[in-house]
PDB file of N, CA and C in Angstrom:
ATOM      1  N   UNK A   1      33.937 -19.573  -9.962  1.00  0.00           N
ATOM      2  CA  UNK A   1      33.493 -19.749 -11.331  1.00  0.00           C
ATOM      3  C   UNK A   1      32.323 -20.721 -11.375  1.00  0.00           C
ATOM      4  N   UNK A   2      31.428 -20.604 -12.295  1.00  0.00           N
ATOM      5  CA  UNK A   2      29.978 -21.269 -12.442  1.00  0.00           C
ATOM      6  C   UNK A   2      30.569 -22.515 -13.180  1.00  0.00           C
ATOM      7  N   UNK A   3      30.235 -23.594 -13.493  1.00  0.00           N
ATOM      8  CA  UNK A   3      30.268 -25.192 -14.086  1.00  0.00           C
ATOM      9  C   UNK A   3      29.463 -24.314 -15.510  1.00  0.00           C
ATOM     10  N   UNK A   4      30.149 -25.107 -16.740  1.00  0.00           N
ATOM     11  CA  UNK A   4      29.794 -25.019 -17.506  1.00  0.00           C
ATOM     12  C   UNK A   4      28.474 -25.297 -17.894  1.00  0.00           C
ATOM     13  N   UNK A   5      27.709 -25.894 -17.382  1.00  0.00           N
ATOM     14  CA  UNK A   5      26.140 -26.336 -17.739  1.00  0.00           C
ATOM     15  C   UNK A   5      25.424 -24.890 -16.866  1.00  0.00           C
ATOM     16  N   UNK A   6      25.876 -24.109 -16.200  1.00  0.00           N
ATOM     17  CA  UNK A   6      25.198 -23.577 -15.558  1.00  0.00           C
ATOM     18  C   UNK A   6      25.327 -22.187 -16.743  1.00  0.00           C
ATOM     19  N   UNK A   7      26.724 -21.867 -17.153  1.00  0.00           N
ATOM     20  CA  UNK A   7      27.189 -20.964 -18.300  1.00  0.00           C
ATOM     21  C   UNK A   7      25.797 -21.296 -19.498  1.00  0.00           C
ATOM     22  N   UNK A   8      26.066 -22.388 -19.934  1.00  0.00           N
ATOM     23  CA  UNK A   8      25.760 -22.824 -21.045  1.00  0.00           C
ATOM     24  C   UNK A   8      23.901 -22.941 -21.399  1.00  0.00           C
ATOM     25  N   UNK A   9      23.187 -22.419 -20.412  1.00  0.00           N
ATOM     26  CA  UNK A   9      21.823 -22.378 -20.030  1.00  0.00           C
ATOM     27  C   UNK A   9      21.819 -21.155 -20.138  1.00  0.00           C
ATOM     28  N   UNK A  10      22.471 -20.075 -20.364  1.00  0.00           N
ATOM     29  CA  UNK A  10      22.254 -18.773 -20.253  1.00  0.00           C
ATOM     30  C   UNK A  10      22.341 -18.067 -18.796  1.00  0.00           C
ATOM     31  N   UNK A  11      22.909 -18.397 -18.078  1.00  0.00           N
ATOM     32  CA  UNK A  11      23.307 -17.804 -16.531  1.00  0.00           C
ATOM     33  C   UNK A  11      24.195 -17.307 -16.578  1.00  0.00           C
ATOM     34  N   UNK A  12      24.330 -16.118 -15.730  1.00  0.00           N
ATOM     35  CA  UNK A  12      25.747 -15.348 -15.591  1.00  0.00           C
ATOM     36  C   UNK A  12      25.600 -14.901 -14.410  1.00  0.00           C
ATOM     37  N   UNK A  13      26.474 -14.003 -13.688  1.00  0.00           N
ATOM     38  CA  UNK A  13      26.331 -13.188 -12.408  1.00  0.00           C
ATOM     39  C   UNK A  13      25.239 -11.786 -12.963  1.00  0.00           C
ATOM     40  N   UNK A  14      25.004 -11.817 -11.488  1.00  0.00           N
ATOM     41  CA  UNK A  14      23.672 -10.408 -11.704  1.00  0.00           C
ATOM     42  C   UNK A  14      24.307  -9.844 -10.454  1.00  0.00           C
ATOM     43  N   UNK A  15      24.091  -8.620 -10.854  1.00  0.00           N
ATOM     44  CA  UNK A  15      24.536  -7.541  -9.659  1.00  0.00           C
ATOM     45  C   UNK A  15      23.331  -7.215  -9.259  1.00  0.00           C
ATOM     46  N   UNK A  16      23.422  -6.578  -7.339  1.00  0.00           N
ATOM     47  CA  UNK A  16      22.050  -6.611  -6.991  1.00  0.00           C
ATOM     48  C   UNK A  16      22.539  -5.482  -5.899  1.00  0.00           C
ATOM     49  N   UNK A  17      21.626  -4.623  -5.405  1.00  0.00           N
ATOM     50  CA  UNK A  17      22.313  -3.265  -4.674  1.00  0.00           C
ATOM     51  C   UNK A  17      21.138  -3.722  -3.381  1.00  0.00           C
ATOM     52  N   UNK A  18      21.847  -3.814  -2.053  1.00  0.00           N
ATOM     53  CA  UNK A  18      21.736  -4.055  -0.496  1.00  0.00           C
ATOM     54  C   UNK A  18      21.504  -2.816   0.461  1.00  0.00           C
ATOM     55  N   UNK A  19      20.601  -1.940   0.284  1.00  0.00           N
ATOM     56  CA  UNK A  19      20.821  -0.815   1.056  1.00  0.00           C
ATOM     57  C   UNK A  19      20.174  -0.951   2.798  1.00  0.00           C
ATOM     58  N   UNK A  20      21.161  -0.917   3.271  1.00  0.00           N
ATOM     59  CA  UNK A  20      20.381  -0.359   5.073  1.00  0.00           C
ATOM     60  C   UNK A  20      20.706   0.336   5.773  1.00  0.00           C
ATOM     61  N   UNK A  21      19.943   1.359   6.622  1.00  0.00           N
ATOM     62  CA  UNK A  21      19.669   1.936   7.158  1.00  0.00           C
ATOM     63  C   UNK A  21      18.837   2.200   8.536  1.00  0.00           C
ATOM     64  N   UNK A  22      19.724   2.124   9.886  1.00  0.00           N
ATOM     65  CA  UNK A  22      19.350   2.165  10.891  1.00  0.00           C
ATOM     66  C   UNK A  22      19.867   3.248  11.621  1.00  0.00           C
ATOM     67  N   UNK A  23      18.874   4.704  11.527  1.00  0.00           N
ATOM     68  CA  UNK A  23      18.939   5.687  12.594  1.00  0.00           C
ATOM     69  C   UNK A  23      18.247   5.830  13.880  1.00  0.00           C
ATOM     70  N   UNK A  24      19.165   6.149  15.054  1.00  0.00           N
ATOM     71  CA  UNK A  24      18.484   6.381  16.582  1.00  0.00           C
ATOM     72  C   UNK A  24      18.654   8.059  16.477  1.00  0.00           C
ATOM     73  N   UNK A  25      17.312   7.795  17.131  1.00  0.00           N
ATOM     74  CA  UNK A  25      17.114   9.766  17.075  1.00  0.00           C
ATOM     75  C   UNK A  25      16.576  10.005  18.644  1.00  0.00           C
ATOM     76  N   UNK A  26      17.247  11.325  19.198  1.00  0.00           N
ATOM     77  CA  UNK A  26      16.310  11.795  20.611  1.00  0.00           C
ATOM     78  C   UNK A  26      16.871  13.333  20.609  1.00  0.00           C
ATOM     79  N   UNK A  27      15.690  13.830  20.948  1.00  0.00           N
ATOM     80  CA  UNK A  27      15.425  15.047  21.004  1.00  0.00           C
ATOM     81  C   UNK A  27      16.240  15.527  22.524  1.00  0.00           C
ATOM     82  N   UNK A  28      16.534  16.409  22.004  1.00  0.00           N
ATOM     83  CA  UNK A  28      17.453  17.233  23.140  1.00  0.00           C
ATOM     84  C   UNK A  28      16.859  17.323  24.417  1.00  0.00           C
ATOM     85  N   UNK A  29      15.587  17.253  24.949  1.00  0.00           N
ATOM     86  CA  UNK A  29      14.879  16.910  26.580  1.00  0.00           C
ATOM     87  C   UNK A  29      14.967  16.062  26.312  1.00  0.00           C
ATOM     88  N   UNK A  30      15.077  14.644  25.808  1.00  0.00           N
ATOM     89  CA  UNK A  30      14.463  13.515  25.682  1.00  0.00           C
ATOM     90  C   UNK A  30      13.573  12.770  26.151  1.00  0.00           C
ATOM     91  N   UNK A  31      12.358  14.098  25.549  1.00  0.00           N
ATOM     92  CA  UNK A  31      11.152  13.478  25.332  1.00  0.00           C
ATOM     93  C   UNK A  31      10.608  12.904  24.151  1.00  0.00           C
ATOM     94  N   UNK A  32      11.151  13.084  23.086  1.00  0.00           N
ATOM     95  CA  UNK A  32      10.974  12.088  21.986  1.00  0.00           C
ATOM     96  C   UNK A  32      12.413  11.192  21.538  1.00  0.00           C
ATOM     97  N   UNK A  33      12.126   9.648  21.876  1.00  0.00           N
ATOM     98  CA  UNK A  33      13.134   8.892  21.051  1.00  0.00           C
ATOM     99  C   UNK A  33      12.852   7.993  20.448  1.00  0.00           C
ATOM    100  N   UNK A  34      13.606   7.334  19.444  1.00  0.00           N
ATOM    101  CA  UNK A  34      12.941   6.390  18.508  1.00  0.00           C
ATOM    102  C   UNK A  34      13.773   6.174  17.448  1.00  0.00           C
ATOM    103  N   UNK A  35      13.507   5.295  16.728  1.00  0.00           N
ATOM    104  CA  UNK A  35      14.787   4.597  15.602  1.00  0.00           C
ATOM    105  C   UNK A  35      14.266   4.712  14.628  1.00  0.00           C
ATOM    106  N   UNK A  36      14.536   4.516  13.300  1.00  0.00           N
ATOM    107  CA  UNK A  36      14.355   4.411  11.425  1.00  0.00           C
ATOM    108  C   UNK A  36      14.784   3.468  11.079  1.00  0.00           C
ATOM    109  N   UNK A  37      14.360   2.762  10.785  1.00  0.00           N
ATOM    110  CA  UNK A  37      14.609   1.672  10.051  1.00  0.00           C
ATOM    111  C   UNK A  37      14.481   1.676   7.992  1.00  0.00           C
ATOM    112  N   UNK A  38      15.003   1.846   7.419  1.00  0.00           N
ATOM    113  CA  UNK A  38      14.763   1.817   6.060  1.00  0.00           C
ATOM    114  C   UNK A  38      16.486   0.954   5.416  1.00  0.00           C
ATOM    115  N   UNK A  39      15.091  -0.127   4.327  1.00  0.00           N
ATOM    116  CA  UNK A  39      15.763  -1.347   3.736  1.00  0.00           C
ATOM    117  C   UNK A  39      15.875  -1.343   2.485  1.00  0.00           C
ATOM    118  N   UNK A  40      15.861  -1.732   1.208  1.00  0.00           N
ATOM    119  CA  UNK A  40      16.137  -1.513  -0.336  1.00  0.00           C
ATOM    120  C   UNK A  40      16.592  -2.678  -0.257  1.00  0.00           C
ATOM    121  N   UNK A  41      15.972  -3.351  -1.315  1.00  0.00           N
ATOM    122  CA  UNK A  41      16.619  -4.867  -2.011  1.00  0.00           C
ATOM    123  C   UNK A  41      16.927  -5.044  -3.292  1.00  0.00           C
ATOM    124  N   UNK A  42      17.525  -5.174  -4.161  1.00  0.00           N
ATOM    125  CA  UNK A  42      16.816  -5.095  -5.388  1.00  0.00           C
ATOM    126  C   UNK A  42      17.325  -6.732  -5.788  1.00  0.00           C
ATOM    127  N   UNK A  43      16.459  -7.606  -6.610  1.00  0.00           N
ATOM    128  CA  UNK A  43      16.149  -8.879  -6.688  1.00  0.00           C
ATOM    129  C   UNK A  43      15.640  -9.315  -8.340  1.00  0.00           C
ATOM    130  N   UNK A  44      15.762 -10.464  -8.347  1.00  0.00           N
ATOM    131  CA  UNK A  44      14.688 -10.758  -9.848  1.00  0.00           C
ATOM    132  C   UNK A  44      14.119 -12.145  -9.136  1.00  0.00           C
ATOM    133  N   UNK A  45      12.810 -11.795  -9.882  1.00  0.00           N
ATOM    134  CA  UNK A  45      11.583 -12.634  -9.100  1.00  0.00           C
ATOM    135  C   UNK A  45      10.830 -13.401 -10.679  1.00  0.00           C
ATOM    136  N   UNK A  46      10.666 -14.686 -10.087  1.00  0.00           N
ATOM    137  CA  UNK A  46       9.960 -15.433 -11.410  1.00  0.00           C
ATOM    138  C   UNK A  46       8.551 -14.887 -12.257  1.00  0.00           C
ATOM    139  N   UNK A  47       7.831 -14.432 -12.876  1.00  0.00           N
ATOM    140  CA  UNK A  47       7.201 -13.987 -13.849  1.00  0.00           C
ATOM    141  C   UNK A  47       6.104 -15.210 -13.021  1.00  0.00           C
ATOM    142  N   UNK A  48       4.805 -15.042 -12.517  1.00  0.00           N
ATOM    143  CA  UNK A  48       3.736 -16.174 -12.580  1.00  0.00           C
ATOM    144  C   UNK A  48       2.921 -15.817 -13.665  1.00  0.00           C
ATOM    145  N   UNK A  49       2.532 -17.287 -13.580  1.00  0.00           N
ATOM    146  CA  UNK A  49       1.582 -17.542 -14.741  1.00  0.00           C
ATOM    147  C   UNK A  49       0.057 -18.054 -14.015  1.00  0.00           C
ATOM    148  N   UNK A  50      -1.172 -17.461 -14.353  1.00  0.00           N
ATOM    149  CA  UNK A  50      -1.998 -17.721 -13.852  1.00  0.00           C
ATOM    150  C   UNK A  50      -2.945 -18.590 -14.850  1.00  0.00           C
ATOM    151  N   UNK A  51      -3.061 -20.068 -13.826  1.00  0.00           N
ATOM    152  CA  UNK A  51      -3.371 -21.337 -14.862  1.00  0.00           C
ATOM    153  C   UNK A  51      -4.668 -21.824 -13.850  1.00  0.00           C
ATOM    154  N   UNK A  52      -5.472 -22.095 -14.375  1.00  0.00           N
ATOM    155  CA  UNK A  52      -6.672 -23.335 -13.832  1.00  0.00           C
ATOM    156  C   UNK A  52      -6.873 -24.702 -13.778  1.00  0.00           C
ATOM    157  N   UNK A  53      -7.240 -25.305 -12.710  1.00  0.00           N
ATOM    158  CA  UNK A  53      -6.914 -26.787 -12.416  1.00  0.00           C
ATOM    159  C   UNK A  53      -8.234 -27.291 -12.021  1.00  0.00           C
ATOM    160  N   UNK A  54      -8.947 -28.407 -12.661  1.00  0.00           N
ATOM    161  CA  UNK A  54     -10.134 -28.966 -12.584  1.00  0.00           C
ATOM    162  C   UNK A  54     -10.248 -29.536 -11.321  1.00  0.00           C
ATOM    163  N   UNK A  55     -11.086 -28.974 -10.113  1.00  0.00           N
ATOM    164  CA  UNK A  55     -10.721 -30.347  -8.899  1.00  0.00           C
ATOM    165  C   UNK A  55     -12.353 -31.152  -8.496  1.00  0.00           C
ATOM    166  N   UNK A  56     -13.783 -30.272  -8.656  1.00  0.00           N
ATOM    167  CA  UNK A  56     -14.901 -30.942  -8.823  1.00  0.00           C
ATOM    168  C   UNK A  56     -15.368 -30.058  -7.941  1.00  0.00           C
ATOM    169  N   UNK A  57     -16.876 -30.086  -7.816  1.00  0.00           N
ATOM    170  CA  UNK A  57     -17.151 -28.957  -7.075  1.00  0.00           C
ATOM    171  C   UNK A  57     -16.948 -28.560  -5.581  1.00  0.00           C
ATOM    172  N   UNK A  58     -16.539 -30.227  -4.932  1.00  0.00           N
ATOM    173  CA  UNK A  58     -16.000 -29.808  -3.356  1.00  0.00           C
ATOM    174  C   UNK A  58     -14.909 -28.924  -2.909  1.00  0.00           C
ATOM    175  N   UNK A  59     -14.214 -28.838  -3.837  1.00  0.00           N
ATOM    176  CA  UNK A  59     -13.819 -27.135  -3.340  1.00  0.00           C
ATOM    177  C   UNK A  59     -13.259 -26.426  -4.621  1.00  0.00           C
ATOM    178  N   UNK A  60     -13.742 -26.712  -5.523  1.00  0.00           N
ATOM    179  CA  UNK A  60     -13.737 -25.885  -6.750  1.00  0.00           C
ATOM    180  C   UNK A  60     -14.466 -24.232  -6.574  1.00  0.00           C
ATOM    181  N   UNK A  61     -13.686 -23.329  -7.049  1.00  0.00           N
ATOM    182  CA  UNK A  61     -14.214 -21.979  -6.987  1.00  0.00           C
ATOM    183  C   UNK A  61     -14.752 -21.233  -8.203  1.00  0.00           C
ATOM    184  N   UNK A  62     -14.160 -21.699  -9.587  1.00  0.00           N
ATOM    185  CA  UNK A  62     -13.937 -21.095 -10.188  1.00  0.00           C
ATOM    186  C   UNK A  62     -15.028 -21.969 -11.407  1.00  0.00           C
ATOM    187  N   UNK A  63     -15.617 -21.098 -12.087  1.00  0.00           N
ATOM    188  CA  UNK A  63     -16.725 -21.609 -13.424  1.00  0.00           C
ATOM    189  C   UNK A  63     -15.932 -21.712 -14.246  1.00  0.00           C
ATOM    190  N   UNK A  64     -15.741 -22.741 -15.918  1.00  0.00           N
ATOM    191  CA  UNK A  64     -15.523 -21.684 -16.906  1.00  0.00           C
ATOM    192  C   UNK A  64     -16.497 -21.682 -18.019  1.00  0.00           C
ATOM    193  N   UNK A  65     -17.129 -20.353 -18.655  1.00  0.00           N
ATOM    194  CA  UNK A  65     -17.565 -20.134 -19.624  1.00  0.00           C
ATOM    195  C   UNK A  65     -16.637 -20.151 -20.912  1.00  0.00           C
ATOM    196  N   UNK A  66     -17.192 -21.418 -22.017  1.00  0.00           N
ATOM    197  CA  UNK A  66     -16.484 -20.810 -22.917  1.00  0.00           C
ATOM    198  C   UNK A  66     -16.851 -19.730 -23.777  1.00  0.00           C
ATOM    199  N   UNK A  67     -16.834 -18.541 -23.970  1.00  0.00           N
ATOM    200  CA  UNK A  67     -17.080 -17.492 -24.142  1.00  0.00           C
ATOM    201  C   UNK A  67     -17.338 -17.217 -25.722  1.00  0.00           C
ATOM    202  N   UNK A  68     -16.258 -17.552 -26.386  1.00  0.00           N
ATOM    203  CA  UNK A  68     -16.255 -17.453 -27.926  1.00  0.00           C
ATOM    204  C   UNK A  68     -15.951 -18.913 -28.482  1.00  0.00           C
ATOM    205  N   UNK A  69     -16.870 -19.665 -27.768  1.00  0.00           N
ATOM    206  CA  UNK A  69     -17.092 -21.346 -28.067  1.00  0.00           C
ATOM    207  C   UNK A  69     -16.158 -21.954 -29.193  1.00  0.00           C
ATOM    208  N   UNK A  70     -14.773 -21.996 -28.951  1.00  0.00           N
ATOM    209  CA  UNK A  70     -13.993 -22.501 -29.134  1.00  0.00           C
ATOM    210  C   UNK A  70     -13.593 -23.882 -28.863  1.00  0.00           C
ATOM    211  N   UNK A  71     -13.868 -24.027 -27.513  1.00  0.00           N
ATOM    212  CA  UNK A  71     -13.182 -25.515 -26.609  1.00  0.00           C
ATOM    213  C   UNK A  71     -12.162 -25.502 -26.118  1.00  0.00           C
ATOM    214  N   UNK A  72     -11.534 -24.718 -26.146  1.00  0.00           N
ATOM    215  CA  UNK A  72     -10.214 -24.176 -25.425  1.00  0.00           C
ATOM    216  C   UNK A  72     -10.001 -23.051 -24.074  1.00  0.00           C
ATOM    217  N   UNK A  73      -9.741 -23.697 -23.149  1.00  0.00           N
ATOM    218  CA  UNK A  73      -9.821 -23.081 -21.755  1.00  0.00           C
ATOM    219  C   UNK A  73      -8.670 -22.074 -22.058  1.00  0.00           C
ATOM    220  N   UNK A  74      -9.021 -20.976 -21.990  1.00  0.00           N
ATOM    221  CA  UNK A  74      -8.867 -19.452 -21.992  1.00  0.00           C
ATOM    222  C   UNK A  74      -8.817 -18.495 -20.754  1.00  0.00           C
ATOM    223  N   UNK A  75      -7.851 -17.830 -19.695  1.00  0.00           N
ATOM    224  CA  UNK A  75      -7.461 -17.442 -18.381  1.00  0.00           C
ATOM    225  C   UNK A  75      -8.754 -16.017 -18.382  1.00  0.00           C
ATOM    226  N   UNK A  76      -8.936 -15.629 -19.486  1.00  0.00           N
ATOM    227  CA  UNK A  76     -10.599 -14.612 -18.926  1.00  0.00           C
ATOM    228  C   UNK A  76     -11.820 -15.673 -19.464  1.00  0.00           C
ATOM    229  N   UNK A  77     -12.003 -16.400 -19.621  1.00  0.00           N
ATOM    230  CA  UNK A  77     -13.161 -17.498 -19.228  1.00  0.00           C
ATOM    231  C   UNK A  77     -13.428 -17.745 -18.216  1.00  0.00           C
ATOM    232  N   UNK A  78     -12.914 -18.101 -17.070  1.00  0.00           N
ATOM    233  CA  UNK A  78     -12.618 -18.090 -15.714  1.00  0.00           C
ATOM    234  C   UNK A  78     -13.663 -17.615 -14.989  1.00  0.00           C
ATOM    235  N   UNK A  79     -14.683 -17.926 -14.313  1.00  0.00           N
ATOM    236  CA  UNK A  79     -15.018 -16.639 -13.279  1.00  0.00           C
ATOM    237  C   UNK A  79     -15.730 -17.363 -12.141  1.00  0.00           C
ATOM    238  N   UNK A  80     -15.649 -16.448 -11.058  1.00  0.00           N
ATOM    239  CA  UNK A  80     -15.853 -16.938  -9.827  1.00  0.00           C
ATOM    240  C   UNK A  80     -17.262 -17.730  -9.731  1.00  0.00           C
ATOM    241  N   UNK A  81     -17.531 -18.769  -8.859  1.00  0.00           N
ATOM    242  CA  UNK A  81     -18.924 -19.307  -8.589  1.00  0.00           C
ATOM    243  C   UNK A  81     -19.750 -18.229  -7.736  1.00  0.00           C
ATOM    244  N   UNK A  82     -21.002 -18.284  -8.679  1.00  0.00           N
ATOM    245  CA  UNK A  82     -22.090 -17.436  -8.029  1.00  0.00           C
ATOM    246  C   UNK A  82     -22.945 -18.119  -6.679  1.00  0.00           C
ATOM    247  N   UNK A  83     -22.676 -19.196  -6.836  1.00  0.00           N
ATOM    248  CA  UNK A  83     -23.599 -20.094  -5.706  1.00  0.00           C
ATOM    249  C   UNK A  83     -22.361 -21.293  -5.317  1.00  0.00           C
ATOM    250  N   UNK A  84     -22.628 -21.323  -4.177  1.00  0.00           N
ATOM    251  CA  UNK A  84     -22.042 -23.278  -3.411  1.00  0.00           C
ATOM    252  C   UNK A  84     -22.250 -23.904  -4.441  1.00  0.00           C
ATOM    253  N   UNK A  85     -20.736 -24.850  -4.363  1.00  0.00           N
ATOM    254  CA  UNK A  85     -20.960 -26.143  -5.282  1.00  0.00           C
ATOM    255  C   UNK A  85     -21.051 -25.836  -6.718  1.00  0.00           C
ATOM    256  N   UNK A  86     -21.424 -24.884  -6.940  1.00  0.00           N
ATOM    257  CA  UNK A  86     -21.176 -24.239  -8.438  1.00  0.00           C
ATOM    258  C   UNK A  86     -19.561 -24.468  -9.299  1.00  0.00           C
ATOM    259  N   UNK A  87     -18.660 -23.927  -8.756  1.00  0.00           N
ATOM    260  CA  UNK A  87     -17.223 -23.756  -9.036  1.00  0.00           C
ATOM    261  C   UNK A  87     -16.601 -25.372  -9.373  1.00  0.00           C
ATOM    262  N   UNK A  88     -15.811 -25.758 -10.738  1.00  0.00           N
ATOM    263  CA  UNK A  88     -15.299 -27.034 -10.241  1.00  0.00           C
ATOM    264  C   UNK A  88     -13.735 -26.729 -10.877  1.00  0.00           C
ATOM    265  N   UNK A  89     -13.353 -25.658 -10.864  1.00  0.00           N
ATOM    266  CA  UNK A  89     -11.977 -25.024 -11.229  1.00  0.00           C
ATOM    267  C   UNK A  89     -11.194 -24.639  -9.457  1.00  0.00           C
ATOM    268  N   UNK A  90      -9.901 -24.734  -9.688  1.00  0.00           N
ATOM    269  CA  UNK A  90      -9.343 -23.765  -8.855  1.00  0.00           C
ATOM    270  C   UNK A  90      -8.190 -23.342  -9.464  1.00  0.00           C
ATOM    271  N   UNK A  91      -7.963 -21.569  -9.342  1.00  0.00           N
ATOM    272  CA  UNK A  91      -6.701 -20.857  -9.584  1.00  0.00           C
ATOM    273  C   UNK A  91      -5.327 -20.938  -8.889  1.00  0.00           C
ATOM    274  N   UNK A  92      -4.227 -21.088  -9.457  1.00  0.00           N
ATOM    275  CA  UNK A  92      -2.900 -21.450  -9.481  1.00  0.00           C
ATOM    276  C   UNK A  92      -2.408 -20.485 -10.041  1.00  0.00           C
ATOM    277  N   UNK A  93      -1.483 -20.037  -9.320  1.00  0.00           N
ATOM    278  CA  UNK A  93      -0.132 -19.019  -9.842  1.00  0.00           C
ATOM    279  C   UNK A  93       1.141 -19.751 -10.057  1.00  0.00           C
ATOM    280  N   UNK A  94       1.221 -20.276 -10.922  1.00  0.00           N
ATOM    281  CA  UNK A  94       2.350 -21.212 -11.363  1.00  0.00           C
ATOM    282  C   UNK A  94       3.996 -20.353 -11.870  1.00  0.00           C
ATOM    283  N   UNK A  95       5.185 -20.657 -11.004  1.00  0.00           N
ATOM    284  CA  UNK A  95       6.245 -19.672 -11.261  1.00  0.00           C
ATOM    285  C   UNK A  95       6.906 -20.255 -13.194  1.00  0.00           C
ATOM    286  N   UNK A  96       7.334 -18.642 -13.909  1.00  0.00           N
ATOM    287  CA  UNK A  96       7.416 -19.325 -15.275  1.00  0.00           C
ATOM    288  C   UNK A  96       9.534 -18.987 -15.048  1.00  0.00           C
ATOM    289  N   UNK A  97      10.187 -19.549 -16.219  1.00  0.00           N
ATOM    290  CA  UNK A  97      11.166 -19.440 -15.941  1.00  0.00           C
ATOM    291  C   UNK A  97      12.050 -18.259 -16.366  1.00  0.00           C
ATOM    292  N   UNK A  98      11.078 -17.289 -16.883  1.00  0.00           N
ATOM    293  CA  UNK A  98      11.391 -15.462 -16.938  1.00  0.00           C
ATOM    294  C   UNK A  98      11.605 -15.059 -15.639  1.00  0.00           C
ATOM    295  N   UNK A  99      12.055 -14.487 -15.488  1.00  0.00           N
ATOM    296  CA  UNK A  99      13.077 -14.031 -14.259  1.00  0.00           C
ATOM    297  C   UNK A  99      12.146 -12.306 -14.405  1.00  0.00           C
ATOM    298  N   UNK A 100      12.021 -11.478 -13.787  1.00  0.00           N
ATOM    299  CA  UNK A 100      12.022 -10.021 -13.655  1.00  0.00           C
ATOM    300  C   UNK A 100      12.635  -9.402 -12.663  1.00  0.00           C
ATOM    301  N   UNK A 101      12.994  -8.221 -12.626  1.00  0.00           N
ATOM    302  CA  UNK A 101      13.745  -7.200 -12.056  1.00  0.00           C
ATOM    303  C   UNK A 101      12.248  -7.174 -10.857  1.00  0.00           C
ATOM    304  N   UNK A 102      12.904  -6.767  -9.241  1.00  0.00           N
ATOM    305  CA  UNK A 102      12.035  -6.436  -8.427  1.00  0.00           C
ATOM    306  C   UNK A 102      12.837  -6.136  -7.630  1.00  0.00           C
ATOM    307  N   UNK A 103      12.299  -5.154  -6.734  1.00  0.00           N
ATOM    308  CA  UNK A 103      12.723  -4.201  -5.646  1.00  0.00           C
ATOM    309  C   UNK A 103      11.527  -4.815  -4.392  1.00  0.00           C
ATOM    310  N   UNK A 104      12.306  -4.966  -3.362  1.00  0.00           N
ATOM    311  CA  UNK A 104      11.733  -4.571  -2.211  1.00  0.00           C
ATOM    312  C   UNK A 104      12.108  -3.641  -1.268  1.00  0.00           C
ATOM    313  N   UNK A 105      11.323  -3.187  -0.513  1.00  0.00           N
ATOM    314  CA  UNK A 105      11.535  -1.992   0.265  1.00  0.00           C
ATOM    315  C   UNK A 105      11.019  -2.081   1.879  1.00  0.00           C
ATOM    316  N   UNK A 106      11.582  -1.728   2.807  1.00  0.00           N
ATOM    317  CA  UNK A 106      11.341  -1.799   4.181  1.00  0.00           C
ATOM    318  C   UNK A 106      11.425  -0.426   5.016  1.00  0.00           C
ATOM    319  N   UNK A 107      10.652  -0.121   5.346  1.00  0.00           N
ATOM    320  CA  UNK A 107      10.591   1.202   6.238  1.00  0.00           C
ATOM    321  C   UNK A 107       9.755   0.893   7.422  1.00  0.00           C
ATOM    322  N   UNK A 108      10.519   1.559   9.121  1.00  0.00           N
ATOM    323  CA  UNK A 108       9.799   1.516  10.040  1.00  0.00           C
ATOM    324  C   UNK A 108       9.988   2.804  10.656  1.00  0.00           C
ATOM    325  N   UNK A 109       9.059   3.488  11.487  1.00  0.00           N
ATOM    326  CA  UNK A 109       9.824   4.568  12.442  1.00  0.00           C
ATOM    327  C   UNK A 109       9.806   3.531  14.000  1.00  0.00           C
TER     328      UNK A 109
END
């Protein structure tokens, strides 16, 4: 059982489906042999948020135009430096605390 603070945040159990699959195969001369590998995960993965961080132009990449001269840094204002030393932004994928549904998948022959 979960502690009540963990209940009480909105957490519960999540069901999640584990599939694997490992076939050996050889051909009746056995001149062809070889294995399959195929994996299925299914998962929930944090939602990023893509945010900009002022660092100066020594390794800043990123310009921003304010575009519709507001004053408010805006994620399509953003854009890459056309020249060295230009850029005094850098991009961050910051995890948000939305959760999403995601699958991964693994296949080898």
């Amino acid at each position: 059982m979960y502690s009540d603070a963990f209940v009480s945040e909105g957490n519960q159990n999540r069901k999640g489906v584990l599939v694997r699959s490992v076939t050996n195969f050889v051909s009746e001369n056995r001149l062809v042999e070889g294995e399959f590998f195929y994996e299925a995960n299914t998962r929930r993965q944090a939602l990023l948020q893509e945010s900009y961080i002022e660092v100066g132009p020594e390794i800043g990449q990123y310009v921003w135009d304010d575009l519709n001269e507001d004053g408010v840094q805006q994620v399509d204002e953003f854009f890459q430096e056309v020249s060295s030393n230009e850029g005094t932004f850098i991009r961050q994928f910051l995890p948000s605390d939305d959760l999403l549904p995601a699958v991964d998948l693994n296949a080898r022959f």
